[in-house]
Every structure is written in structure tokens, then in C-alpha cells.
N, C-alpha and C. Protein backbone atom coordinates (compact mmCIF):
# COMPACT_ATOMS: atom_id res chain seq x y z
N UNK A 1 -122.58 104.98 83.11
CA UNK A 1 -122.66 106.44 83.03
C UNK A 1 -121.83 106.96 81.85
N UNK A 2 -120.84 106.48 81.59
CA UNK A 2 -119.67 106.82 80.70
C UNK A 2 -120.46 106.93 79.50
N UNK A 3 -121.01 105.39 79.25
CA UNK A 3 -121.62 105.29 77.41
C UNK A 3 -122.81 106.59 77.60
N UNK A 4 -123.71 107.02 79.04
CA UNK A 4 -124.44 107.78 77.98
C UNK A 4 -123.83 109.03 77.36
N UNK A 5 -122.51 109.38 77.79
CA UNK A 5 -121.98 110.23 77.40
C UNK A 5 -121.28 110.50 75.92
N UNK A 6 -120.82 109.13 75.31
CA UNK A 6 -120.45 108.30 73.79
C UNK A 6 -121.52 109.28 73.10
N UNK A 7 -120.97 109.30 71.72
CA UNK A 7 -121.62 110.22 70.67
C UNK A 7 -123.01 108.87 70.20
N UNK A 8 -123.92 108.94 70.02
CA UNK A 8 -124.63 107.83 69.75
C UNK A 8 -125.35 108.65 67.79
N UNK A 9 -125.76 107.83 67.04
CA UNK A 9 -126.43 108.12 66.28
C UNK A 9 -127.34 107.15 65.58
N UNK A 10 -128.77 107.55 64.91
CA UNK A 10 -129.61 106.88 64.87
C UNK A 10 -130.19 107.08 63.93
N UNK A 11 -129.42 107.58 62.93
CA UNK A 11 -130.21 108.18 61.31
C UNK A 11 -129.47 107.18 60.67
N UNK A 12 -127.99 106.30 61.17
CA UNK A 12 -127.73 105.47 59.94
C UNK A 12 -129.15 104.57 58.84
N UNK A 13 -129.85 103.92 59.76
CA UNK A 13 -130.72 103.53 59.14
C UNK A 13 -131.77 104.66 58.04
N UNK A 14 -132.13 105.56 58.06
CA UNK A 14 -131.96 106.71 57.53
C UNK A 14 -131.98 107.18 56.62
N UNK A 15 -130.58 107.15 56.45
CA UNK A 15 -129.46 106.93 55.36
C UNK A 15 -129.47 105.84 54.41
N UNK A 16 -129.30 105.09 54.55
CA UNK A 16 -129.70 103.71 53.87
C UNK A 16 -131.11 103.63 53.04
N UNK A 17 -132.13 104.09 53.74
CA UNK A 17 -133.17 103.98 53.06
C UNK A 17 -133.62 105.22 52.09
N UNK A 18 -132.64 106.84 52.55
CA UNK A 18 -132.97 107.71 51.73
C UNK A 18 -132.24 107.68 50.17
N UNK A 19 -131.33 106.62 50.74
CA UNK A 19 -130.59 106.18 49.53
C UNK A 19 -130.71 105.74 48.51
N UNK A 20 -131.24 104.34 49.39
CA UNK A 20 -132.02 103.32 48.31
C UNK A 20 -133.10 103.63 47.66
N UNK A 21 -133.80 104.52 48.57
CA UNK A 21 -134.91 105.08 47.26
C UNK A 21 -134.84 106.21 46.15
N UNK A 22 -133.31 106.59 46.22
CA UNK A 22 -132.93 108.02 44.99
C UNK A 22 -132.46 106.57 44.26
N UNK A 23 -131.88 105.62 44.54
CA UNK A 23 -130.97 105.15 43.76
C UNK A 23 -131.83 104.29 42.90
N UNK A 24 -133.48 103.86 43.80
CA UNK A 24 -134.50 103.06 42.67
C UNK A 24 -135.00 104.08 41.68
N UNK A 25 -135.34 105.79 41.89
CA UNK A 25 -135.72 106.63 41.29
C UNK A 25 -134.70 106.49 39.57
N UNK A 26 -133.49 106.37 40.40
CA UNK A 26 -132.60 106.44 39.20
C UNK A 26 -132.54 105.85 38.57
N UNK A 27 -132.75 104.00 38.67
CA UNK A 27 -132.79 103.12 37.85
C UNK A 27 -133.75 103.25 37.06
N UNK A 28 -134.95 103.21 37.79
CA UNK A 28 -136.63 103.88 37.08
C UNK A 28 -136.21 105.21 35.91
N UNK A 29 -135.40 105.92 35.85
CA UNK A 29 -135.18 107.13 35.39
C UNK A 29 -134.72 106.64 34.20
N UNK A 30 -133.36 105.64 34.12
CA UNK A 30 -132.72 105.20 33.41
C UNK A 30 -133.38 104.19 32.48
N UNK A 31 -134.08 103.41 32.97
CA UNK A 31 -135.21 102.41 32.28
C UNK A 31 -136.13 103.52 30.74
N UNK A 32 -136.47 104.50 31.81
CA UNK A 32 -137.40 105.22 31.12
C UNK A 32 -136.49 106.36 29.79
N UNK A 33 -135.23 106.20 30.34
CA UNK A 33 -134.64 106.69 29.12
C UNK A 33 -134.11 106.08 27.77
N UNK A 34 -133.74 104.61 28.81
CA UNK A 34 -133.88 103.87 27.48
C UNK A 34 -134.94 103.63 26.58
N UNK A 35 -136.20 103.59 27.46
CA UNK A 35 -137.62 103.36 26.21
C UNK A 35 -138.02 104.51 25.43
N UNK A 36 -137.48 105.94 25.76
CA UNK A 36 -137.05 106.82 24.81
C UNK A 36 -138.94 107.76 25.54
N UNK A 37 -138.92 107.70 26.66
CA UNK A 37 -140.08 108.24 27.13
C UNK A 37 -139.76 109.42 27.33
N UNK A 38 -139.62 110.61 26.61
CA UNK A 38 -138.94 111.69 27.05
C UNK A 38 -137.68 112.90 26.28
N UNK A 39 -137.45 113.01 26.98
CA UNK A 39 -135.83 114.06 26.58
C UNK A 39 -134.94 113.16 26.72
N UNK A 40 -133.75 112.90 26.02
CA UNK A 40 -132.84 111.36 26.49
C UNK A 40 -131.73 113.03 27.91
N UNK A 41 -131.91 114.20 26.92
CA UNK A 41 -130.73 115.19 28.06
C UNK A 41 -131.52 115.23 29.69
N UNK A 42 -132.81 115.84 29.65
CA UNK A 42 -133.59 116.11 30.87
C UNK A 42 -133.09 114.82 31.51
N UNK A 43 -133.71 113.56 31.42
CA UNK A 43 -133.73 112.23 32.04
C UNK A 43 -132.12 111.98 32.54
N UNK A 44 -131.48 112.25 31.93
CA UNK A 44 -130.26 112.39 31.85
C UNK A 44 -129.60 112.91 33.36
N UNK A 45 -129.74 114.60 33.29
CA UNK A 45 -129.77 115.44 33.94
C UNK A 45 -129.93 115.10 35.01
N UNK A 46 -131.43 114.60 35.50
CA UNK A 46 -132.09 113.99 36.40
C UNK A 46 -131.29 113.05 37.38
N UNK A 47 -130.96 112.03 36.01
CA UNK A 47 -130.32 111.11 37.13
C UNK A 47 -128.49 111.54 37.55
N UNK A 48 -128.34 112.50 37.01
CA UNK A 48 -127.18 113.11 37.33
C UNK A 48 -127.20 114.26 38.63
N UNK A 49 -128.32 114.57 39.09
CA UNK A 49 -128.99 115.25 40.09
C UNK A 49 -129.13 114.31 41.16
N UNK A 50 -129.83 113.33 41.08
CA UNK A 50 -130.02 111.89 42.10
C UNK A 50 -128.70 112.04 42.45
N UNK A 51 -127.48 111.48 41.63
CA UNK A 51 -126.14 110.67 41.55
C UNK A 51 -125.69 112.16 42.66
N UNK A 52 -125.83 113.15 42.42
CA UNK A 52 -125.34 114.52 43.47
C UNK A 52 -125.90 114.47 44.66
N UNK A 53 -127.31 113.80 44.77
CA UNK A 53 -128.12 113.81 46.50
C UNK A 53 -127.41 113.08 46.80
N UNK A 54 -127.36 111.56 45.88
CA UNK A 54 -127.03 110.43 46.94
C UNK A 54 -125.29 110.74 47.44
N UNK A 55 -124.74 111.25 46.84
CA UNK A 55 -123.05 111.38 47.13
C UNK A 55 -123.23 112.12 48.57
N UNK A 56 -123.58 113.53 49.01
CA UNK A 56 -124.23 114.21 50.09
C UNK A 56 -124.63 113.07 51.17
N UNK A 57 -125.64 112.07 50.83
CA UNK A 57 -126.35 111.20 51.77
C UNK A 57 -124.92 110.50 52.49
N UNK A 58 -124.13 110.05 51.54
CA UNK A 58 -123.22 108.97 51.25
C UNK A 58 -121.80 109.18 52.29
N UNK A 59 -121.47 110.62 52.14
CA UNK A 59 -120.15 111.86 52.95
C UNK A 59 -121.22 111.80 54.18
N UNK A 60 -122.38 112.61 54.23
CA UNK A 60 -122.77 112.74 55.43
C UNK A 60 -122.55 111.59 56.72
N UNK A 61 -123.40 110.59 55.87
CA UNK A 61 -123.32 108.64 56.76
C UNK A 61 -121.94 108.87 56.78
N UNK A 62 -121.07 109.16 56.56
CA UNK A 62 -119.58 108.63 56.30
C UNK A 62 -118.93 109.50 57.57
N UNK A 63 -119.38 110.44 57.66
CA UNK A 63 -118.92 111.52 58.60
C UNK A 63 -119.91 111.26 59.83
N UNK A 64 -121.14 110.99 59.90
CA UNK A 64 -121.72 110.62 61.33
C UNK A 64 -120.38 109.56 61.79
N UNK A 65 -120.52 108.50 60.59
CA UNK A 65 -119.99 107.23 61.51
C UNK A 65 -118.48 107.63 61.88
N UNK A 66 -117.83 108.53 61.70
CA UNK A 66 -116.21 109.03 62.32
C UNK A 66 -117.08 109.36 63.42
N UNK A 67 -117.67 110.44 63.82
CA UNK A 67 -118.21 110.74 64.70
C UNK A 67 -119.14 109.92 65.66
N UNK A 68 -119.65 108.96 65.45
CA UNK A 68 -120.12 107.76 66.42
C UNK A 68 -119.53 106.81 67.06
N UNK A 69 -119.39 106.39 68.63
CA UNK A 69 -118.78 105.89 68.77
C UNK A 69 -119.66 104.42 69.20
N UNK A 70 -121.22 104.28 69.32
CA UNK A 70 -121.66 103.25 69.67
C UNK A 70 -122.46 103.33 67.87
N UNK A 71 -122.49 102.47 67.67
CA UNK A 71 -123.69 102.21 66.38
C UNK A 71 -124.61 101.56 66.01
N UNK A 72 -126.02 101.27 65.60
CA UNK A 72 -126.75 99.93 65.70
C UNK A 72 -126.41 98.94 65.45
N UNK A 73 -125.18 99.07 64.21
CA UNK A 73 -125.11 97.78 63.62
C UNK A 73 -123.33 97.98 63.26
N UNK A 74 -122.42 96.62 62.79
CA UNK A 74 -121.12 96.93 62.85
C UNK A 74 -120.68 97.96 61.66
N UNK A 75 -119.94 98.52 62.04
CA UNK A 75 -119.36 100.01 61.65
C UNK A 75 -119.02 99.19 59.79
N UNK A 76 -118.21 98.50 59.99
CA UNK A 76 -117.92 98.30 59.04
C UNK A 76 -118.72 98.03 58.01
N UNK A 77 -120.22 97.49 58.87
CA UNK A 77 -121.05 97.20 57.35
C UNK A 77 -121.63 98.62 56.81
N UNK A 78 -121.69 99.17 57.61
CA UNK A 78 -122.18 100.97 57.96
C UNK A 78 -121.40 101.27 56.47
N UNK A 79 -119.92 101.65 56.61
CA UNK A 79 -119.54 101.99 55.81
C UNK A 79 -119.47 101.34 54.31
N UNK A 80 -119.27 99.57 54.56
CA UNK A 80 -119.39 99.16 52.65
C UNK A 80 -120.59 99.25 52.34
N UNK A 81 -122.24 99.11 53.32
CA UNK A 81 -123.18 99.19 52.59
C UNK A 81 -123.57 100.63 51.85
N UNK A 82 -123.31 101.50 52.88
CA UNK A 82 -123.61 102.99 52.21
C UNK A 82 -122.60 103.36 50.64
N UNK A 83 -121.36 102.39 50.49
CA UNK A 83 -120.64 102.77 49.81
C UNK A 83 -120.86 101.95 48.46
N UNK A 84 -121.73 100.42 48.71
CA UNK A 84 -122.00 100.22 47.36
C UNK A 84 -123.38 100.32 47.16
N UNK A 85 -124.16 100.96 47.96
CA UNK A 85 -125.44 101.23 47.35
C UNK A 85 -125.09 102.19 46.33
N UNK A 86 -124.25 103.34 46.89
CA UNK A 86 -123.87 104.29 45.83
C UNK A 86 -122.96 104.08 44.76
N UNK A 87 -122.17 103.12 44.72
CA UNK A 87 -122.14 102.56 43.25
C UNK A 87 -122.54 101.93 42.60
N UNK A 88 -123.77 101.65 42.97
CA UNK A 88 -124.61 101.27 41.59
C UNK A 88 -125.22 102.52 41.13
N UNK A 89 -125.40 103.70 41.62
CA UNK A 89 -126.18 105.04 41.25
C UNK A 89 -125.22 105.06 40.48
N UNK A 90 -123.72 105.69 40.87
CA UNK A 90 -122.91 105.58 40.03
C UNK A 90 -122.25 105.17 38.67
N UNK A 91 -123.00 104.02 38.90
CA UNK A 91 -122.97 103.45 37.63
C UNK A 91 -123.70 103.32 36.42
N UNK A 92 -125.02 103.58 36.99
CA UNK A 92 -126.04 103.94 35.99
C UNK A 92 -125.90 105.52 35.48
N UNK A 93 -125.27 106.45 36.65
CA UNK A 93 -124.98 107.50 35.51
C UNK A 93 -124.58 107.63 34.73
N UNK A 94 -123.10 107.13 35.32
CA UNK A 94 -122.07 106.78 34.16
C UNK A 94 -122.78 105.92 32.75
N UNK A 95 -123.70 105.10 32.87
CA UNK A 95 -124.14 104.69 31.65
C UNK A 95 -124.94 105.64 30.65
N UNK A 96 -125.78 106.18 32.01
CA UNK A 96 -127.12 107.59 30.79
C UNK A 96 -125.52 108.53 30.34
N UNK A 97 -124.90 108.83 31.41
CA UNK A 97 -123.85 109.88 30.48
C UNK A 97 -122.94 109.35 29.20
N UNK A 98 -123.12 108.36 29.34
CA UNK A 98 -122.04 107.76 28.11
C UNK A 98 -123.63 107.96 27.03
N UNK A 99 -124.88 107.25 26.79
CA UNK A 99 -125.45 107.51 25.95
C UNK A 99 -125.60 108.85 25.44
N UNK A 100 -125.72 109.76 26.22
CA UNK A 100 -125.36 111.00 26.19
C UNK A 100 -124.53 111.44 25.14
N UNK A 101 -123.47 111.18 26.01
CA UNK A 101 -121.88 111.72 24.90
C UNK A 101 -122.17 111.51 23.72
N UNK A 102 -122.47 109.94 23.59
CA UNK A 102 -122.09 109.59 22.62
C UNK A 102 -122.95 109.32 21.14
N UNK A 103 -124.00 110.07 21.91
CA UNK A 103 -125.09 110.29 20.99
C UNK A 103 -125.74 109.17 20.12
N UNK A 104 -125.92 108.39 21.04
CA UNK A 104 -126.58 106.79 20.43
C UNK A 104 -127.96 107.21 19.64
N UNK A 105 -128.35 106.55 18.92
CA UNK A 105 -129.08 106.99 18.02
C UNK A 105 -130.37 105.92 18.50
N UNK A 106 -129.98 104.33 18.46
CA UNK A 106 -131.30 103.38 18.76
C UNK A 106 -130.43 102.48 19.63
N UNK A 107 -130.97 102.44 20.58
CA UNK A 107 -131.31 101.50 22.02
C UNK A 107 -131.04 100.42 21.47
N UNK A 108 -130.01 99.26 21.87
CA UNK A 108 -130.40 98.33 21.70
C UNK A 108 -131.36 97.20 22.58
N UNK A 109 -131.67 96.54 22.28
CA UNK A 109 -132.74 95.65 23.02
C UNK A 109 -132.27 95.02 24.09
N UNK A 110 -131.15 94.79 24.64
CA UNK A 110 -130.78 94.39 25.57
C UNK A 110 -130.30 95.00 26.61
N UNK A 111 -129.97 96.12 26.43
CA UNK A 111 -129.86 97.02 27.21
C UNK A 111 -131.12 97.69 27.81
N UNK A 112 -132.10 97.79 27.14
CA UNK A 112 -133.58 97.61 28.01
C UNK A 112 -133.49 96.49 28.99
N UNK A 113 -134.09 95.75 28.59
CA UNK A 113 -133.58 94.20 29.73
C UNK A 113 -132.34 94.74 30.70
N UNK A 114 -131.52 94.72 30.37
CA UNK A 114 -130.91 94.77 31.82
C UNK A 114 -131.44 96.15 32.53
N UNK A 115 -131.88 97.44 31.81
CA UNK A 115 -132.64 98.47 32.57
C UNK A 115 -133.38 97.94 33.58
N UNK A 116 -134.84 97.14 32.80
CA UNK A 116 -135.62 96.61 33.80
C UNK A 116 -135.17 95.63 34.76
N UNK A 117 -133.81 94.83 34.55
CA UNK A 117 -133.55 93.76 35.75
C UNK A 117 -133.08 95.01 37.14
N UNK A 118 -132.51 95.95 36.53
CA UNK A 118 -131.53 96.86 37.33
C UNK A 118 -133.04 97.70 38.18
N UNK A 119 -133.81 97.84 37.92
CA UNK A 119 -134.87 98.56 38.26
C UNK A 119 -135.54 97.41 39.43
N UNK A 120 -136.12 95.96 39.49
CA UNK A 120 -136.15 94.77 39.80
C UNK A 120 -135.34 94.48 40.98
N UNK A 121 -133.49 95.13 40.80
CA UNK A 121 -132.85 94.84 41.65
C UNK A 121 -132.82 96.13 42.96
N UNK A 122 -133.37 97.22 42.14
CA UNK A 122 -133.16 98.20 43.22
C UNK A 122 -134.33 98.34 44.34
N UNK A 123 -135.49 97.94 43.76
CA UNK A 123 -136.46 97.62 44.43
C UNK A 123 -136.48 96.87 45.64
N UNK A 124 -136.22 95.54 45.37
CA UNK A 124 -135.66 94.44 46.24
C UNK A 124 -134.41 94.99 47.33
N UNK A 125 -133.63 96.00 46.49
CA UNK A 125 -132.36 96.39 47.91
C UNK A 125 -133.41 97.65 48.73
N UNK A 126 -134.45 98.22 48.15
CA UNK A 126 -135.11 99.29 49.29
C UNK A 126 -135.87 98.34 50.19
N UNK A 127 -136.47 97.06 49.52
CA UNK A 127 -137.29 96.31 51.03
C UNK A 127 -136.44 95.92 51.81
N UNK A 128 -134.46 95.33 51.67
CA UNK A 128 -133.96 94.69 52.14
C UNK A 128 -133.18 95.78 52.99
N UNK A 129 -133.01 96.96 53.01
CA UNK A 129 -132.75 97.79 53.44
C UNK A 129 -133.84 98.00 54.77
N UNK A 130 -135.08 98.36 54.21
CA UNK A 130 -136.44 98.79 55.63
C UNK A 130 -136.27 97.96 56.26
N UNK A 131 -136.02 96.88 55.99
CA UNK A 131 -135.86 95.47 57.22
C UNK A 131 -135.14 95.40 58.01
N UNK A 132 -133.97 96.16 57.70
CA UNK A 132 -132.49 96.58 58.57
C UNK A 132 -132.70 96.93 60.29
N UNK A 133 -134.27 97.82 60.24
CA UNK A 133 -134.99 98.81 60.82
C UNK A 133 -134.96 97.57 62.17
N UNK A 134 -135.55 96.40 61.70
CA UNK A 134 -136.24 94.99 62.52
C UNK A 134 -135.72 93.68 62.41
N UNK A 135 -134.40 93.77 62.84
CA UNK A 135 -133.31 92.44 61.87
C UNK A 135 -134.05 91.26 62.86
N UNK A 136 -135.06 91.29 63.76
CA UNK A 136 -135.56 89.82 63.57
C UNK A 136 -136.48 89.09 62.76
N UNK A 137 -137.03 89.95 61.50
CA UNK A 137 -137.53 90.03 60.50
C UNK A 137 -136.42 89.26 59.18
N UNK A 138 -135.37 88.28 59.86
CA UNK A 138 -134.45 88.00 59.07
C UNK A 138 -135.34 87.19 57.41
N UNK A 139 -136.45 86.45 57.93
CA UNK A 139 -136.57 86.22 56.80
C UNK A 139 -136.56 86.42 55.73
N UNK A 140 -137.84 87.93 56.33
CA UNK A 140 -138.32 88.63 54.81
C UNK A 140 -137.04 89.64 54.15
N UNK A 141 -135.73 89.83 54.81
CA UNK A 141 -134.69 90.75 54.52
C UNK A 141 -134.05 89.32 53.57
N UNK A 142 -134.01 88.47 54.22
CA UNK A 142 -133.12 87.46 53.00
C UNK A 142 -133.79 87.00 52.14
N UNK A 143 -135.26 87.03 52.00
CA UNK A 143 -136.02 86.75 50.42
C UNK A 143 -135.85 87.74 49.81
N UNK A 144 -135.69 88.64 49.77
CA UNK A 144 -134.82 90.37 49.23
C UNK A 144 -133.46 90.16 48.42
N UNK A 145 -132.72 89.61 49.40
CA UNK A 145 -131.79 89.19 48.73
C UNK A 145 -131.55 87.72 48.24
N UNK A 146 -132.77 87.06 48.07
CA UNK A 146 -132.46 86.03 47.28
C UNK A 146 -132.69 86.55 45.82
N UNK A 147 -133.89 87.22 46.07
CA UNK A 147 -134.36 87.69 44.61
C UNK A 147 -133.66 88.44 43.92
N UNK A 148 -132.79 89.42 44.94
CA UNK A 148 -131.38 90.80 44.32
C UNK A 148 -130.32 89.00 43.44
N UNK A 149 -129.93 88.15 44.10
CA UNK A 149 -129.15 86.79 43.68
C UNK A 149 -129.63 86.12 42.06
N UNK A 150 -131.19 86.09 42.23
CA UNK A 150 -131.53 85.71 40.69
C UNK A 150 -131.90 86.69 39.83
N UNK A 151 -131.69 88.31 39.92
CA UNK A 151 -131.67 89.25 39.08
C UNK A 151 -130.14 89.25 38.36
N UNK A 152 -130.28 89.14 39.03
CA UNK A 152 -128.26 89.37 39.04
C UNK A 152 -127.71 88.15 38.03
N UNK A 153 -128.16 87.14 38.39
CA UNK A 153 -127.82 86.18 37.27
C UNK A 153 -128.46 86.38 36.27
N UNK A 154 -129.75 86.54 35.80
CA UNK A 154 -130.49 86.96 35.00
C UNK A 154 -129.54 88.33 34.46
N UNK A 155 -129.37 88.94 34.98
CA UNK A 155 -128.99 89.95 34.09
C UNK A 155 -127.40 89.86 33.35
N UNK A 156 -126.93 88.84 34.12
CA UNK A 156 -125.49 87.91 33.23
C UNK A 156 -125.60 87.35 32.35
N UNK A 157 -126.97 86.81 32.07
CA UNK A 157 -127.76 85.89 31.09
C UNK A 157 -127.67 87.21 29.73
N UNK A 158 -128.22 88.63 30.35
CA UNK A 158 -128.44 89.29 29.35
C UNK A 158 -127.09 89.43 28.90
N UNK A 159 -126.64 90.06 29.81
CA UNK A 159 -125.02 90.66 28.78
C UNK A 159 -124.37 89.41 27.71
N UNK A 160 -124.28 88.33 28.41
CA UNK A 160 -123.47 87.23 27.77
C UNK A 160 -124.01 87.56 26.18
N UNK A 161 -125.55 87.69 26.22
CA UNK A 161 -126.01 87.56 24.88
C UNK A 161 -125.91 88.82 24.31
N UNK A 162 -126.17 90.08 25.14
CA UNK A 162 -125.66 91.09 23.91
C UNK A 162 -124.13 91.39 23.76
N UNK A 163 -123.43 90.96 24.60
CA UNK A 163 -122.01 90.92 23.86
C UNK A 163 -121.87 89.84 22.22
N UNK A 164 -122.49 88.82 22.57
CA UNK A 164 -122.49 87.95 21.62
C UNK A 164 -122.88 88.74 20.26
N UNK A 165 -123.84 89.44 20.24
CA UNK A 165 -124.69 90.05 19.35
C UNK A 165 -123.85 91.45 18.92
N UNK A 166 -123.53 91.81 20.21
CA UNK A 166 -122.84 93.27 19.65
C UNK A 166 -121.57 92.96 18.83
N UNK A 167 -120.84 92.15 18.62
CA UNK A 167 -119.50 91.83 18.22
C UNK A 167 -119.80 91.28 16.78
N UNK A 168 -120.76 90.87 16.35
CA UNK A 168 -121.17 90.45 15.46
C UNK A 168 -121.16 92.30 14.32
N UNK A 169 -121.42 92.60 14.81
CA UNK A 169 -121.76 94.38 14.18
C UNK A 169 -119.97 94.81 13.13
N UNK A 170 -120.00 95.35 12.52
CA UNK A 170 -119.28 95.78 11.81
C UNK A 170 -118.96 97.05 12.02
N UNK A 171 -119.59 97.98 12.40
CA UNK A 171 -119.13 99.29 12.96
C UNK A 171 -118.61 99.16 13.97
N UNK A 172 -116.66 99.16 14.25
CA UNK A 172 -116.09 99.06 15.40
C UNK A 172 -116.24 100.31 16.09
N UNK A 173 -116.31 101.51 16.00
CA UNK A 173 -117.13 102.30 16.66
C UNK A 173 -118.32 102.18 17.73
N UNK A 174 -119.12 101.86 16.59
CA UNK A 174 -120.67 101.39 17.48
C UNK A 174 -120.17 100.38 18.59
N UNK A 175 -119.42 99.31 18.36
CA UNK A 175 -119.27 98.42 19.52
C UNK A 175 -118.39 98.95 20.63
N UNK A 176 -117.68 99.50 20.57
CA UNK A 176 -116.82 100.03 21.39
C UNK A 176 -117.76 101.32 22.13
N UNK A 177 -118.48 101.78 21.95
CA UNK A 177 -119.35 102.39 22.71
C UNK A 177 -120.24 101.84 23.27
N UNK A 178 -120.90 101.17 22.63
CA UNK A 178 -121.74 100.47 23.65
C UNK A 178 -121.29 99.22 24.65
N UNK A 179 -120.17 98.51 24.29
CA UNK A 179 -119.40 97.90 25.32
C UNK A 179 -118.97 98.77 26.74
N UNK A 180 -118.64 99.83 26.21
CA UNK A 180 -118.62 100.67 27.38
C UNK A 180 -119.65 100.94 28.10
N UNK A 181 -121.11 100.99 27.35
CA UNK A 181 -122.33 101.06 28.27
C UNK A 181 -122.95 99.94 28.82
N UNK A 182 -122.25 98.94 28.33
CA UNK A 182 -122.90 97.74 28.56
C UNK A 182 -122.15 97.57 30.08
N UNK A 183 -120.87 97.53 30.09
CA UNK A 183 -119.29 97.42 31.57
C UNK A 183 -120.39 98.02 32.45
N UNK A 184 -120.97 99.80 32.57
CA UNK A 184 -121.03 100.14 33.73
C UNK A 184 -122.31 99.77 34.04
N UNK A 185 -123.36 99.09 33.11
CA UNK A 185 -124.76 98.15 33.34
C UNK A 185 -124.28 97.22 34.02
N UNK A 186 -123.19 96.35 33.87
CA UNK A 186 -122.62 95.07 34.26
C UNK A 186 -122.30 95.52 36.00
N UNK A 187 -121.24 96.92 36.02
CA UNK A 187 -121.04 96.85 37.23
C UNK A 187 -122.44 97.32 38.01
N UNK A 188 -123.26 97.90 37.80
CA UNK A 188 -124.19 98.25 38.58
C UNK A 188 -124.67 97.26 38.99
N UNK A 189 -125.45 96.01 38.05
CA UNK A 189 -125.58 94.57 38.25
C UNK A 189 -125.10 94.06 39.56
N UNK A 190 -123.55 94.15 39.41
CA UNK A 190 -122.92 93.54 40.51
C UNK A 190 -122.79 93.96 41.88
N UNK A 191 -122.71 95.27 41.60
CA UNK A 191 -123.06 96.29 42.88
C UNK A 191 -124.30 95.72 43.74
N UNK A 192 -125.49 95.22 43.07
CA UNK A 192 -126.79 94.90 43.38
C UNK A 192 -126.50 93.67 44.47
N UNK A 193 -125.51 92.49 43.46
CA UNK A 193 -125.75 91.32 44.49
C UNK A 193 -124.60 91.93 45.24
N UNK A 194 -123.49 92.58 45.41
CA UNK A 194 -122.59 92.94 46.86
C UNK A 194 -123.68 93.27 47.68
N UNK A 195 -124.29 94.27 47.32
CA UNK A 195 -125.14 94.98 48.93
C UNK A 195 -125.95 93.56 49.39
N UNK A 196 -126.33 93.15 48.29
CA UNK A 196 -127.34 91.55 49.28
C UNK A 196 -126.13 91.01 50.18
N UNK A 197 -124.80 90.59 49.60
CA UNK A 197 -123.73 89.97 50.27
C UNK A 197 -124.17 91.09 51.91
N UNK A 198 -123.29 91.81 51.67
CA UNK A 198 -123.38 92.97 53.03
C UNK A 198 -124.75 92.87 54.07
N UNK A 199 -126.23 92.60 53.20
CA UNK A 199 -127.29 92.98 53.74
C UNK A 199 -127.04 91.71 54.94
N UNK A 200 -126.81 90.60 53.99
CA UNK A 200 -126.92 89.33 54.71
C UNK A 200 -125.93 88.86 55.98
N UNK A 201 -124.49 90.01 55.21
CA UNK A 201 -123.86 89.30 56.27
C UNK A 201 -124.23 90.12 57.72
N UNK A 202 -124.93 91.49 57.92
CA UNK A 202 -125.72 91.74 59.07
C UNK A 202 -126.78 90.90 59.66
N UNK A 203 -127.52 90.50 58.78
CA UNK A 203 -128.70 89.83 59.29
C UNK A 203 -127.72 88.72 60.36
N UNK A 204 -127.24 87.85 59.64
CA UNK A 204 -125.99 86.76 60.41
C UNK A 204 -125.24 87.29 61.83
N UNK A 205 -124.85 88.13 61.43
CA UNK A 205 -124.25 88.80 62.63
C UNK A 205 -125.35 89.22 63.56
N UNK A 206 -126.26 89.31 63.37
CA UNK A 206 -127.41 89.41 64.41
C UNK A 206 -128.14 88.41 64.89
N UNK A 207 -128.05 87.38 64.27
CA UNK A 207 -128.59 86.26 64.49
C UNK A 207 -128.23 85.40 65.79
């Protein structure tokens, strides 16, 4: 009698998925700004608009779960998954806003590539996310994150080589800016394989 009285809630899942899909919009956004499809400010804007829903999504989940006292799944993953899905949004803003600032003139080529791995990886965290919904579906949630595992290296593959390439450049300027855009590509990257870490270590715990 007691628990039906417990605060219960049932949008975490929800949450997670309204997330993951602003946060693939954004990567998609960011991709498309690097290929120069557009306004580089609008696109910009845009994903600086996303980066404002998902923060809202992010406090809200954050504030159910103070307020819940039974939950579907352990609290704790509740809170790191909602918290690094949103830093990878985070981080891709932080990258369109640094191109922004800093008024890059031509894209380099590798920074496309990791656009599209980052786009690749966000995809893969919205199926591994819907699966959350049906965790005896463990399979198809951990081929999600096998694939978030070889983006992720793949996209280490990229940086290694445009650092290599960027350092080579003679305008210490130019490198020092785009090293900086390259860091918050890198952390978004990594953000990608944590949430697989997190996705998986639920699936396990349910198992």
C-alpha cells in the first residue's frame, strides 16, 4: 500500500529519447555547416537553440528524478546518461560557436569527417536509447553500442591525422583555433562512447 503512494515517474525514458533526437538534429546541423550548405550564422543559431531545448529536457529529468522515489531503471544511470547525452550537444556548439567567432574562412577536410562520424554516432545513441523502452531487447541495444565503440575509434583515427596536418601550417593563429575546434569535436567523440559505456552498463544490470 505504502509504494502506491511513492512519487513514481515514467517520462524518464522520454527524456532520453527527446534528447537524443535534438542532439542527432544538431550533429546533422553541424555536418551541414561544415559543408557550407547554408548561412554558417542561421545553422549556427540553430544549433544553439537545440543546445537551449536540450538543457530544459536535461534540469527537467534532473528535477523529476529528486522528485521520484521508485524509477525504471537505477537513478544513477538516470542521472550520468541524461548528463552526457547533453555533452556532446554541448560540445558541438561549442565547436559551430568557435567557427563562428572566429570567422574561419575554409573548412578543413577533416573536420568534415569527424562531422559525419559525430552524426553516425548520434544516430546509433537514438536506437540505443529506444531500446531502453524493452531492455530484453539487449542485443539490438548493444549492436548500438558496438557501432557508437568503432565510430569513436574511427574518429581518433581522424584527429590523430589532422593534428598531424594542422601543425605542419605556419599560421600559429590558424592552428590554435582550430585546435580548439578540433578539442570540443574530440570531446563530443568521447561523450558518444561514455553514453554506450552507461547504455551498457543498464542493459547488464538488467540482465
Amino acid at each position: 500500500m505504502f509504494s502506491r503512494l511513492l512519487p513514481r515517474h515514467a517520462g524518464f525514458f522520454d527524456y532520453f529519447e527527446q534528447h537524443a533526437a535534438l542532439t542527432a538534429e544538431a550533429c546533422r546541423q553541424f555536418r551541414d555547416l561544415l559543408d557550407a550548405n547554408g548561412d554558417l550564422a542561421e545553422a549556427a543559431a540553430h544549433i544553439k537553440k537545440l543546445e537551449h531545448d536540450t538543457d530544459t529536457i536535461t534540469h527537467t529529468c534532473i528535477d523529476a528524478l529528486h522528485k521520484t522515489f521508485i524509477t525504471p531503471i537505477d537513478r544513477g544511470h538516470i542521472h550520468a546518461l541524461i548528463k552526457r547525452i547533453d555533452d556532446i550537444i554541448d560540445s558541438v556548439d561549442a565547436a559551430a560557436s568557435r567557427i563562428l567567432l572566429y570567422e574561419i574562412a575554409e573548412i578543413r577536410s577533416e573536420a568534415r569527417e569527424l562531422a559525419a562520424v559525430l552524426v553516425q554516432c548520434a544516430g546509433e545513441i537514438e536506437g540505443a536509447v529506444k531500446g531502453l523502452r524493452h531492455l530484453g531487447n539487449a542485443d539490438a541495444i548493444n549492436r548500438h553500442c558496438i557501432a557508437i565503440y568503432g565510430f569513436e575509434n574511427a574518429a581518433d583515427a581522424i584527429l590523430r591525422r589532422a593534428l598531424v596536418r594542422l601543425f605542419k601550417e605556419t599560421d600559429a593563429i590558424l592552428v590554435i583555433k582550430w585546435k580548439e575546434i578540433f578539442e570540443r569535436m574530440e570531446k563530443a567523440t568521447d561523450r558518444c562512447e561514455q553514453v554506450a559505456n552507461i547504455i551498457q552498463g543498464i542493459v547488464i544490470e538488467a540482465s
